[in-house]
Protein backbone atom coordinates (compact mmCIF):
# COMPACT_ATOMS: atom_id res chain seq x y z
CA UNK A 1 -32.83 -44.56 13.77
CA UNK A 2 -30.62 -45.26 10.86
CA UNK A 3 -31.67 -42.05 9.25
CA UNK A 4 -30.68 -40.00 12.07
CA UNK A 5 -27.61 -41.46 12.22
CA UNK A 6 -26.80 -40.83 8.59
CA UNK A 7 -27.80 -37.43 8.58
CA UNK A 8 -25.77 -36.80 11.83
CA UNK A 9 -22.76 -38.19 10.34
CA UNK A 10 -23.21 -35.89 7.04
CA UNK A 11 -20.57 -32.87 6.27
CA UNK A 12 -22.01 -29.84 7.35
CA UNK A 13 -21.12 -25.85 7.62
CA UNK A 14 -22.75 -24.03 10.69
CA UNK A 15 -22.34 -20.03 10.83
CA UNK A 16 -23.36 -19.53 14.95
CA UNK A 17 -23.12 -16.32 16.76
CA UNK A 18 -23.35 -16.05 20.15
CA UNK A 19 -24.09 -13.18 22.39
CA UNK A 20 -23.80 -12.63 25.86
CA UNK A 21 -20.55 -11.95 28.03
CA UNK A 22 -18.75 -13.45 25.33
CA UNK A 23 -15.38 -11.55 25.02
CA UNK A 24 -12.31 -11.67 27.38
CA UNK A 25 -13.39 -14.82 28.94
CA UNK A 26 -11.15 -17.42 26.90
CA UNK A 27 -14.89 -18.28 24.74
CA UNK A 28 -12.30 -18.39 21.31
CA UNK A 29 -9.74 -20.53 22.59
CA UNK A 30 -12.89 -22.58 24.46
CA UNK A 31 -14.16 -22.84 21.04
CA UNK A 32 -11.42 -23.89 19.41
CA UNK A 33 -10.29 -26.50 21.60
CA UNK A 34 -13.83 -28.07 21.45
CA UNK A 35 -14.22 -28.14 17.98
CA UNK A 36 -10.59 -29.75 17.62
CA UNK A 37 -11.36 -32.10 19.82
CA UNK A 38 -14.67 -32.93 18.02
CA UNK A 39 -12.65 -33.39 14.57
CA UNK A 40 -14.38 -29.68 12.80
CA UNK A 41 -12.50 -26.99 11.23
CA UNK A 42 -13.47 -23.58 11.11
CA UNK A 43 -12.90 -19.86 12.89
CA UNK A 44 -13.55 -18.25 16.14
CA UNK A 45 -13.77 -14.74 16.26
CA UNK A 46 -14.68 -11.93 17.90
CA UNK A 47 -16.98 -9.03 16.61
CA UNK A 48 -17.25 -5.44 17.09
CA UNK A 49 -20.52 -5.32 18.66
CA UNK A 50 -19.17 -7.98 21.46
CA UNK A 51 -20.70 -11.23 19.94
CA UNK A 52 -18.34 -13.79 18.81
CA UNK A 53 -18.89 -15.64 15.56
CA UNK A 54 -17.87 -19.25 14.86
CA UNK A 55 -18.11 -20.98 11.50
CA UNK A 56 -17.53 -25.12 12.08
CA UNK A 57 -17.78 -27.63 9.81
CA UNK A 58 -17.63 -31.34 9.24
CA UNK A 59 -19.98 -34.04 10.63
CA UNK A 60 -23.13 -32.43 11.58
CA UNK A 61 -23.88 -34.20 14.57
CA UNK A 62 -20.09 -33.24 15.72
CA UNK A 63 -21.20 -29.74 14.69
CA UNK A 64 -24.55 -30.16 17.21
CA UNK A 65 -22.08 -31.41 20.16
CA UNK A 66 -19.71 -27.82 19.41
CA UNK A 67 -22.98 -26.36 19.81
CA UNK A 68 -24.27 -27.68 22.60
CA UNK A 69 -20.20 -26.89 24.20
CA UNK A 70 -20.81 -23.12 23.03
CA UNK A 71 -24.29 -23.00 25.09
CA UNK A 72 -21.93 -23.51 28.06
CA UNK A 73 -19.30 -21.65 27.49
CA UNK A 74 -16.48 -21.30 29.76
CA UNK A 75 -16.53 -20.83 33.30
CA UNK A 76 -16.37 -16.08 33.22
CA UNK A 77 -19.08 -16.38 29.74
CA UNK A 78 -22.41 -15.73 30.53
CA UNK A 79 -24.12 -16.77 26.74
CA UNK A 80 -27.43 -15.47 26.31
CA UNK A 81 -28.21 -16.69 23.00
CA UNK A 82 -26.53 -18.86 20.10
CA UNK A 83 -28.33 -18.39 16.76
CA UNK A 84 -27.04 -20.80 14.03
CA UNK A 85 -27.05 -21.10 10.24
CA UNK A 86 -26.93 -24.61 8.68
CA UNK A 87 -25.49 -24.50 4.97
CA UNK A 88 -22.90 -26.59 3.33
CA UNK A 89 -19.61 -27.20 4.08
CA UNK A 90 -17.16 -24.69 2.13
CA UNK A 91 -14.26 -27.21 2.20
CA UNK A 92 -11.78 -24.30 2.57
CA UNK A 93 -10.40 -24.80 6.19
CA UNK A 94 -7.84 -27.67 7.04
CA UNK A 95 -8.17 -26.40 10.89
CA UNK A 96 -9.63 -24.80 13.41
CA UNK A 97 -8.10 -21.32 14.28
CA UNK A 98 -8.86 -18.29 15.95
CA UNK A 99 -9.27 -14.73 14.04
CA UNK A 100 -8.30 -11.54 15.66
């Protein structure tokens, strides 16, 4: 159990898009209120083809719980999938903010 819990407490960098009815339902600010809360830094954003693309990181298993949040969604998304990218944290964000 100790492992786990060492591993979930490493620094991490997550590159997740999701896809679904994703855009003009408040999913960026929902994003970025989670992963304040949660203690990450990072970028919502939305992309041309209507997916939106979030890059998080600190603690991975703070990372999971943003993850687990973005499944969700708020109340007008309908996500139909999240596909996520594990690498290592960039260190060049001091917050979480939105990109238009």
């Amino acid at each position: 159990m100790l492992d786990q819990n060492a591993s979930a407490g490493a620094l991490a960098s997550a590159n997740i898009i999701v896809s679904g009815k994703v855009q003009g339902v408040y999913y960026r600010k929902f994003t970025q209120e989670n992963a304040t809360m949660l203690g990450l830094v990072g970028f919502a954003r939305n992309m041309p083809d209507g997916r939106v693309e979030v890059v998080a990181e600190g603690p991975r298993g703070n990372i999971e719980e943003l993850i687990e949040a973005l499944r969700r969604g708020p109340a007008f998304a309908r996500v139909e999938d999240v596909d996520v990218r594990w690498s290592s944290p960039s260190g060049e964000f001091s917050a979480f903010g939105i990109k238009r």
